[in-house]
C-alpha atoms as a PDB file:
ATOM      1  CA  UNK A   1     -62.729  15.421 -26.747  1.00  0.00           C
ATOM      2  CA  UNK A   2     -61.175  14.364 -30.039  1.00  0.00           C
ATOM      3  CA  UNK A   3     -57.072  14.130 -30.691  1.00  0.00           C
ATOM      4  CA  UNK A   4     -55.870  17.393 -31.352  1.00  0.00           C
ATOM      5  CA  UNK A   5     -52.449  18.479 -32.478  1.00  0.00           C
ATOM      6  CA  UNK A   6     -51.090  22.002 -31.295  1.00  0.00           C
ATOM      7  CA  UNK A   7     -48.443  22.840 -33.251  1.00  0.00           C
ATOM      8  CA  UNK A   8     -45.306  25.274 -31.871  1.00  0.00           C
ATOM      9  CA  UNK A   9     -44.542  28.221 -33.319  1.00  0.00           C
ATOM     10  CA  UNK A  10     -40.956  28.917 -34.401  1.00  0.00           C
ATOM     11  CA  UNK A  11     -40.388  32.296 -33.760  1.00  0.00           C
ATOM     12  CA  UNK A  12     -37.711  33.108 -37.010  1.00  0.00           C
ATOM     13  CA  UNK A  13     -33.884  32.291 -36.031  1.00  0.00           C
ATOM     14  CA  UNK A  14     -34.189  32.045 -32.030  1.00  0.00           C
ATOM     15  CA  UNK A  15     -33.488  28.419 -30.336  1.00  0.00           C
ATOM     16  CA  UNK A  16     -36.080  29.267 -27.611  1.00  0.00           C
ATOM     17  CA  UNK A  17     -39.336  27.315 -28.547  1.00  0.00           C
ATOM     18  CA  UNK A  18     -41.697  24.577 -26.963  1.00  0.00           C
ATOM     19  CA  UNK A  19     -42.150  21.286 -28.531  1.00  0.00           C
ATOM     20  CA  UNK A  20     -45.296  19.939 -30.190  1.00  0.00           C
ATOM     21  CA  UNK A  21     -47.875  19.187 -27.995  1.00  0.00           C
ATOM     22  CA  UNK A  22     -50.990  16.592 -28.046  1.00  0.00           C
ATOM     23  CA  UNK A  23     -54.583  16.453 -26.355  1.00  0.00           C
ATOM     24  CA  UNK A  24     -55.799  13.012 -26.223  1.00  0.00           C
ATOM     25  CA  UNK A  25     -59.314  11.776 -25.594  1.00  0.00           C
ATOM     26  CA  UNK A  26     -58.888  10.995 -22.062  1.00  0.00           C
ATOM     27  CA  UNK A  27     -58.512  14.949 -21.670  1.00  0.00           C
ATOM     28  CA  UNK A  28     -54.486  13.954 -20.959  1.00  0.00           C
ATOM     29  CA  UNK A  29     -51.480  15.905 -22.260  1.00  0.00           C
ATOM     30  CA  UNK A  30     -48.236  14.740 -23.476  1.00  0.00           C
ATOM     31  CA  UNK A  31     -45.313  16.495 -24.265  1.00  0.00           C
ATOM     32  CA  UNK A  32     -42.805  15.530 -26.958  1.00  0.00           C
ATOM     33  CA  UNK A  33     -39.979  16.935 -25.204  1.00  0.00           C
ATOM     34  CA  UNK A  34     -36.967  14.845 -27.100  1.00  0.00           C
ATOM     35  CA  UNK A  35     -35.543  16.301 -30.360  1.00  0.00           C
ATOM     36  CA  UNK A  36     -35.238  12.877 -31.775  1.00  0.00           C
ATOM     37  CA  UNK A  37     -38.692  12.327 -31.164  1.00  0.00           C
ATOM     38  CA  UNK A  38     -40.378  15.291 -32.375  1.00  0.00           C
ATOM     39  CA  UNK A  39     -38.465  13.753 -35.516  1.00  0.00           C
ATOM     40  CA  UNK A  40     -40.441  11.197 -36.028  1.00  0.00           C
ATOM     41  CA  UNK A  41     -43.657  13.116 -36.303  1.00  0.00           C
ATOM     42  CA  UNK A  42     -45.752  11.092 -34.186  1.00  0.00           C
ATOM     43  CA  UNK A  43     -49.261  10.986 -34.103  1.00  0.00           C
ATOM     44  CA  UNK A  44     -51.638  11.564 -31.198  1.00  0.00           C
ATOM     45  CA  UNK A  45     -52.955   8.111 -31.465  1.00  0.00           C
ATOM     46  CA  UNK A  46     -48.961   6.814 -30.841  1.00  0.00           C
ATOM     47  CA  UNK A  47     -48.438   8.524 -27.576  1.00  0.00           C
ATOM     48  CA  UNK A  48     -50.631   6.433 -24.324  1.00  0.00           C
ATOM     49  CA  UNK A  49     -52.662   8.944 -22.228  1.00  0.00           C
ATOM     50  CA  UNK A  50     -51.273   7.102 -18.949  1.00  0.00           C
ATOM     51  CA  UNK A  51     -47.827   7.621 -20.561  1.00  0.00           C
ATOM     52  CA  UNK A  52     -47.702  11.435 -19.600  1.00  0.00           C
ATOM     53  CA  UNK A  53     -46.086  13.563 -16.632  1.00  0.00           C
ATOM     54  CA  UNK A  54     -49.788  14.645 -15.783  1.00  0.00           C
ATOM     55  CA  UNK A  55     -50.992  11.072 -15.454  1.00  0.00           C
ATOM     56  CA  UNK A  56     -47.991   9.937 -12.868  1.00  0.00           C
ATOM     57  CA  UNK A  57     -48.726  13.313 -10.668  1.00  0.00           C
ATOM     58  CA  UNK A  58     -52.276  13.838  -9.427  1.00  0.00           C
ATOM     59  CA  UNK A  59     -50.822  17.705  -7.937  1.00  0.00           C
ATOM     60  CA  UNK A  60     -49.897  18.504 -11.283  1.00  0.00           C
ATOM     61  CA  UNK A  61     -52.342  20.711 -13.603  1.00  0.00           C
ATOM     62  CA  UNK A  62     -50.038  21.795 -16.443  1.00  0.00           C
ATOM     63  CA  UNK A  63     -46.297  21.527 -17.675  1.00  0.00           C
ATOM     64  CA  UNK A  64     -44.241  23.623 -20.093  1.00  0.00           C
ATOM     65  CA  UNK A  65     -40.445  22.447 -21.363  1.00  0.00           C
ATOM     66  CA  UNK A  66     -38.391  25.266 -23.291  1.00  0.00           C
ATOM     67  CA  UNK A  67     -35.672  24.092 -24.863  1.00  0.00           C
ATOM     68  CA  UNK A  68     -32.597  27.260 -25.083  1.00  0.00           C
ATOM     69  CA  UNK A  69     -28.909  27.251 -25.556  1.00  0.00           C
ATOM     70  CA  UNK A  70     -28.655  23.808 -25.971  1.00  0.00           C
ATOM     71  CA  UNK A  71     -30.382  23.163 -22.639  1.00  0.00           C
ATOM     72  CA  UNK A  72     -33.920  21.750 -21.314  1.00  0.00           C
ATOM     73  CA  UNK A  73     -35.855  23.844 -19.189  1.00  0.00           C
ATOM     74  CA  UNK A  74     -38.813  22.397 -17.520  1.00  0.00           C
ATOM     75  CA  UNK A  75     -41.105  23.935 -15.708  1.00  0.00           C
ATOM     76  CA  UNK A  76     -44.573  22.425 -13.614  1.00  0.00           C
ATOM     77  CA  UNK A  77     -47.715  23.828 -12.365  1.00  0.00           C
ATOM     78  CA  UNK A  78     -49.245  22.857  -9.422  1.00  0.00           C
ATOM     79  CA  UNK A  79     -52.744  25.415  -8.858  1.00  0.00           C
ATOM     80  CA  UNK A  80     -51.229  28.748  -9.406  1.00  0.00           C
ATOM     81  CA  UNK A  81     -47.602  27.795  -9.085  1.00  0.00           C
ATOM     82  CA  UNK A  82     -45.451  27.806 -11.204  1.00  0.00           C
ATOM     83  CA  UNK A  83     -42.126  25.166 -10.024  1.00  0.00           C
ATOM     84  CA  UNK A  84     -38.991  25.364 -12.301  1.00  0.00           C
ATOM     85  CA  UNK A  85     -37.050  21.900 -12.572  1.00  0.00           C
ATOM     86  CA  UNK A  86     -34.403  23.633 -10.785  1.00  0.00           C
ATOM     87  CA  UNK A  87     -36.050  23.991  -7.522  1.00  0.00           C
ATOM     88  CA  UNK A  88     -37.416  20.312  -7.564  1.00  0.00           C
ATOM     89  CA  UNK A  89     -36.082  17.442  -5.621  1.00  0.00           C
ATOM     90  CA  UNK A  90     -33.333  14.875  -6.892  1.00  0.00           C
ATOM     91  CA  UNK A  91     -35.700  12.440  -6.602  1.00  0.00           C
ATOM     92  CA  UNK A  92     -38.522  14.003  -8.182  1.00  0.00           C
ATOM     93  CA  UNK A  93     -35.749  14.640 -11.686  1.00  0.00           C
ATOM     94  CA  UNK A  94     -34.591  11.085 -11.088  1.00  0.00           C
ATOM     95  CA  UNK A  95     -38.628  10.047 -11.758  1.00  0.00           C
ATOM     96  CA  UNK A  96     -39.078  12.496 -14.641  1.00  0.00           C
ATOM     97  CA  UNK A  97     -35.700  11.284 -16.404  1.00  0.00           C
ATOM     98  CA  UNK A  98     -36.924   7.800 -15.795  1.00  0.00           C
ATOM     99  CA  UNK A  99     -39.996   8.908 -17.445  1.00  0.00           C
ATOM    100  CA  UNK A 100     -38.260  10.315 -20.308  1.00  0.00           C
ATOM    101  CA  UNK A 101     -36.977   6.926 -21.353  1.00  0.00           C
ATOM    102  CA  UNK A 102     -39.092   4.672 -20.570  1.00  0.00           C
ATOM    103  CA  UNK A 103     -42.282   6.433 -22.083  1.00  0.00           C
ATOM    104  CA  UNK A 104     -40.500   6.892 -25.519  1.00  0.00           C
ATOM    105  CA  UNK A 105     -42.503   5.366 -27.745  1.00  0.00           C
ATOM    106  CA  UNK A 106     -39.451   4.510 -29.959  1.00  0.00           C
ATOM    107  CA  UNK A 107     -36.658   4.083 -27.786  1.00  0.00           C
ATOM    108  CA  UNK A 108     -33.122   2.615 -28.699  1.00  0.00           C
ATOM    109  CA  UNK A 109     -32.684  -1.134 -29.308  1.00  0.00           C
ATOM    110  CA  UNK A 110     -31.311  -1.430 -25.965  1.00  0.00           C
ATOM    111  CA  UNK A 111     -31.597   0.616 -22.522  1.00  0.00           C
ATOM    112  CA  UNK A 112     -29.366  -0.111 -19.658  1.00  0.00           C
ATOM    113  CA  UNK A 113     -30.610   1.221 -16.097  1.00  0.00           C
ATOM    114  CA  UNK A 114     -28.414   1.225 -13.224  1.00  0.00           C
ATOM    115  CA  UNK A 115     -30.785   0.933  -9.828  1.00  0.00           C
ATOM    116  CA  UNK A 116     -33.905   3.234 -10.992  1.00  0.00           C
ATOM    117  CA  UNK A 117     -35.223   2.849  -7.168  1.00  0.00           C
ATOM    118  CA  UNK A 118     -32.655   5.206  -6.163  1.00  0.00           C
ATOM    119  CA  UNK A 119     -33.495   8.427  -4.613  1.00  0.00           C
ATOM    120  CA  UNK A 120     -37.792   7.516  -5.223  1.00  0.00           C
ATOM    121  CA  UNK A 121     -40.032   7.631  -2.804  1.00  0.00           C
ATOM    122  CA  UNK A 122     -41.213   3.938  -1.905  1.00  0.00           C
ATOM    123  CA  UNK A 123     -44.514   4.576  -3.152  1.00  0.00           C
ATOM    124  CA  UNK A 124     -43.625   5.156  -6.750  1.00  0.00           C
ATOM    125  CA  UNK A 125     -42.146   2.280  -7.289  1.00  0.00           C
ATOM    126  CA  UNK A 126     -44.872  -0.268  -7.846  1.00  0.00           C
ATOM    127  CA  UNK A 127     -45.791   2.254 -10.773  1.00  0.00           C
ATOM    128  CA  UNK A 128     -42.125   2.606 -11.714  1.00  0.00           C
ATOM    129  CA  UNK A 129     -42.532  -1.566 -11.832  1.00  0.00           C
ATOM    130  CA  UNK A 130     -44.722  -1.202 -14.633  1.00  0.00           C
ATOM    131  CA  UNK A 131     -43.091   0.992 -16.159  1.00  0.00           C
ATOM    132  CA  UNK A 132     -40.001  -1.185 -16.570  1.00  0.00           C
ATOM    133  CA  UNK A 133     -42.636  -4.067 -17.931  1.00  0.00           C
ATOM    134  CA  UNK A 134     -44.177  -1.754 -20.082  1.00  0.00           C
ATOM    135  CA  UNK A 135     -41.043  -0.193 -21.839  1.00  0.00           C
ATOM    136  CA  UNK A 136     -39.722  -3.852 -21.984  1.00  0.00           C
ATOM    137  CA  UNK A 137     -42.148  -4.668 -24.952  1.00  0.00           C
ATOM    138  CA  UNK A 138     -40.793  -1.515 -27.109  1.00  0.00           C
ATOM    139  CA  UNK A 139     -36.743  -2.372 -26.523  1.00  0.00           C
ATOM    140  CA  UNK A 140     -34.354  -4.735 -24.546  1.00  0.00           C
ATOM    141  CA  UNK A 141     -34.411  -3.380 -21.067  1.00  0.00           C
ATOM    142  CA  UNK A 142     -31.450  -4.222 -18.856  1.00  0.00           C
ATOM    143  CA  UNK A 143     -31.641  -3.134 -15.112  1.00  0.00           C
ATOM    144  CA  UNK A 144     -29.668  -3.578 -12.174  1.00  0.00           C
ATOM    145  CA  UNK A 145     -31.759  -3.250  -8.938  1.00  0.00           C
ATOM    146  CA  UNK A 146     -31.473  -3.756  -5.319  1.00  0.00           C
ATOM    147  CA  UNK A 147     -35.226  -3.548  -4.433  1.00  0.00           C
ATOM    148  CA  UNK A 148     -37.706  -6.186  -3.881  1.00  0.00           C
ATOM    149  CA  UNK A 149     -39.979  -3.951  -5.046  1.00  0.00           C
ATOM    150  CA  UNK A 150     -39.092  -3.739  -8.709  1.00  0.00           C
ATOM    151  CA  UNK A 151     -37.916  -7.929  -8.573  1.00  0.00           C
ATOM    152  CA  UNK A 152     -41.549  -8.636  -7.038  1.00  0.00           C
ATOM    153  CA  UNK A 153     -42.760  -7.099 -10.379  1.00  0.00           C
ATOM    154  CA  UNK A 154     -41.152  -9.948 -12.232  1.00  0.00           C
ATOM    155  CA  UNK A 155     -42.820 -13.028 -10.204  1.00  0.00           C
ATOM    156  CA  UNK A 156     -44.938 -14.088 -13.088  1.00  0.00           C
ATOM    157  CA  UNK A 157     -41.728 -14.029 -15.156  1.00  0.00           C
ATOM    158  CA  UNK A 158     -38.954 -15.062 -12.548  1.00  0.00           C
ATOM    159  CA  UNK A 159     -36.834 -16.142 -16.101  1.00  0.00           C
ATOM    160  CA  UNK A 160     -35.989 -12.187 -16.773  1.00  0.00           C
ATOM    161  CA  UNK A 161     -33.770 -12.486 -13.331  1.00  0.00           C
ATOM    162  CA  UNK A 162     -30.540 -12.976 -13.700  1.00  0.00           C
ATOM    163  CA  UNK A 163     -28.816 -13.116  -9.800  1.00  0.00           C
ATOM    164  CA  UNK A 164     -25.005 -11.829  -9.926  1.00  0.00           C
ATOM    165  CA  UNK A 165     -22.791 -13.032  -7.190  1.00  0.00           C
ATOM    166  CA  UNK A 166     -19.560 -12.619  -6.202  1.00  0.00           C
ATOM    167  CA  UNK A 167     -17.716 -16.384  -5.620  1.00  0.00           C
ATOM    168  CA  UNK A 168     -13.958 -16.492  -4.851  1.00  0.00           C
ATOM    169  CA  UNK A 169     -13.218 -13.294  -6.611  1.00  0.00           C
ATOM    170  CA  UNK A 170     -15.336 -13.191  -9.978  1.00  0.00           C
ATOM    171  CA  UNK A 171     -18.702 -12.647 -10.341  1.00  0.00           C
ATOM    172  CA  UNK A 172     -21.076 -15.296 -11.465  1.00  0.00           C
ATOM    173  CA  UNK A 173     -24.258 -14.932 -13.002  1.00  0.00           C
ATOM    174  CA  UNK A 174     -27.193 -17.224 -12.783  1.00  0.00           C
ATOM    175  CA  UNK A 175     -30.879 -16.904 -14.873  1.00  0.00           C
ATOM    176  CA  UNK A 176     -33.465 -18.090 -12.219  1.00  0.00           C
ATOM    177  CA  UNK A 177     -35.904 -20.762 -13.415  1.00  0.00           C
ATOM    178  CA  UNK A 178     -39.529 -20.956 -12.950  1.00  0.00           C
ATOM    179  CA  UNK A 179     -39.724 -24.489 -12.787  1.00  0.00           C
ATOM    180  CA  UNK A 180     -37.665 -25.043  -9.928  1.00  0.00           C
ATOM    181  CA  UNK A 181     -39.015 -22.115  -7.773  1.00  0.00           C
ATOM    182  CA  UNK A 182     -43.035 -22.882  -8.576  1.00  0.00           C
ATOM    183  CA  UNK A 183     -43.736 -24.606  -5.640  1.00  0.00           C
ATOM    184  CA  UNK A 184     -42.299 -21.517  -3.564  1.00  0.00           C
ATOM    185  CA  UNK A 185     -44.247 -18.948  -5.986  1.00  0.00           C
ATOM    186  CA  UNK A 186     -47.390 -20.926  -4.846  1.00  0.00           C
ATOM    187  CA  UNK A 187     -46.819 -18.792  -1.157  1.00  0.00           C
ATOM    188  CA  UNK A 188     -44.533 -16.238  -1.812  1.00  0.00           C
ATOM    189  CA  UNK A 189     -43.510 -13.150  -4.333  1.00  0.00           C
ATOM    190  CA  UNK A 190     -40.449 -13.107  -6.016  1.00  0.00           C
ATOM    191  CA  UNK A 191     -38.884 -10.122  -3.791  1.00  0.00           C
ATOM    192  CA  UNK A 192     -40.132 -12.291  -0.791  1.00  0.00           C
ATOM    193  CA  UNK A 193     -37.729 -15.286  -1.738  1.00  0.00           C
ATOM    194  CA  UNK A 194     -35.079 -12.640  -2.313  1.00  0.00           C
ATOM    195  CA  UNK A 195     -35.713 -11.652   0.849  1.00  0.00           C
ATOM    196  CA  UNK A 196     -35.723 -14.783   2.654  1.00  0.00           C
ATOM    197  CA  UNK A 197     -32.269 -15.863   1.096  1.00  0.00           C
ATOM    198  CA  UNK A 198     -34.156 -18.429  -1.344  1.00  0.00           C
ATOM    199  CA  UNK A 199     -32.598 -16.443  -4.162  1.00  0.00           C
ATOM    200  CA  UNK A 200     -28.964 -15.371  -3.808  1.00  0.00           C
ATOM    201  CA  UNK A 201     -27.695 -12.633  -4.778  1.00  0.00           C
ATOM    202  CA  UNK A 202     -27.278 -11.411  -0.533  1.00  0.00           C
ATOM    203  CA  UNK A 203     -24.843  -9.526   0.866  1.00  0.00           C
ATOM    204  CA  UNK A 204     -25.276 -10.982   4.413  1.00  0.00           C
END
């Protein structure tokens, strides 16, 4: 299949309407669902196939987004069903916000995240992991996490970890370096050592 571009129709003064929508060669669909980004007029060969709300959710066969009185209304298919956001679960709208930023292809200079693991299932996370690398190359990512999960994702780059610990009242701050934990990386993953107390940065 080549890149196709479907274009939405704008039916005269309404605000209802869906955004512009791309086929891919992989047979994937993503959705430009951000006004700012449907301002940039990006072309299929901008937007990654495994970047897409189909690619992260084997169930899912199609998705539509309306956007109506200043509001975004999602809605997915799974078979025959149709599921509006509304009736999803927190965690499942956590994921899909998540999604939302870190899949722009031209996000902001710099994107704060405050504990992304909440409310996901474990499962998703080692994907949510890359993710975070991924969207790391496009802006400055900073993200505040409590899971070993997301810090193990960093144990080729133990550097981008900065511990934060509370001493006497204040809060300290300490970049880890790679030098001085290699011989540890040799046996062990980065949320491991956190784990273990190797790290700081415990409550107990």
């Amino acid at each position: 299949m080549t890149d196709e571009r479907i274009e939405s129709e704008q039916p005269g003064a309404a605000d209802h309407h869906k955004p512009d929508i791309y086929f891919n060669a992989h047979g994937g669909r993503a959705v430009l669902t951000d006004k700012d980004a449907r301002q940039h007029e990006l072309r299929p060969e901008e937007i990654d196939p495994e970047q897409s709300i189909l690619a992260q959710r084997a169930d899912l066969t199609d998705f539509d987004v309306i956007i109506e009185g200043g509001t975004v209304q999602v809605f997915l298919q799974e078979g025959s069903i149709t599921i509006p956001a509304t009736r999803l679960s927190d965690g499942t709208l956590r994921y899909l916000c998540l999604l939302a930023v870190l899949c722009h292809p031209t996000p902001p200079p710099l994107v704060c995240i405050e504990e992304p693991e909440l409310g996901l299932h474990p499962d998703i996370l080692p994907t949510l992991s890359d993710l975070l690398r991924e969207a790391s190359g496009r802006c400055q990512l900073v993200v505040t996490t409590h899971s070993d999960v997301l810090v193990d994702a960093l144990t080729d780059t133990p550097d981008a970890v900065v511990v934060c610990e509370k001493h006497e009242g204040q809060t300290e701050m300490r970049r880890l370096d790679k030098a001085d934990l290699a011989a540890w990386l040799e046996r062990y993953s980065l949320g491991e050592l956190w784990r273990k107390g190797e790290l700081g940065g415990n409550r107990w």
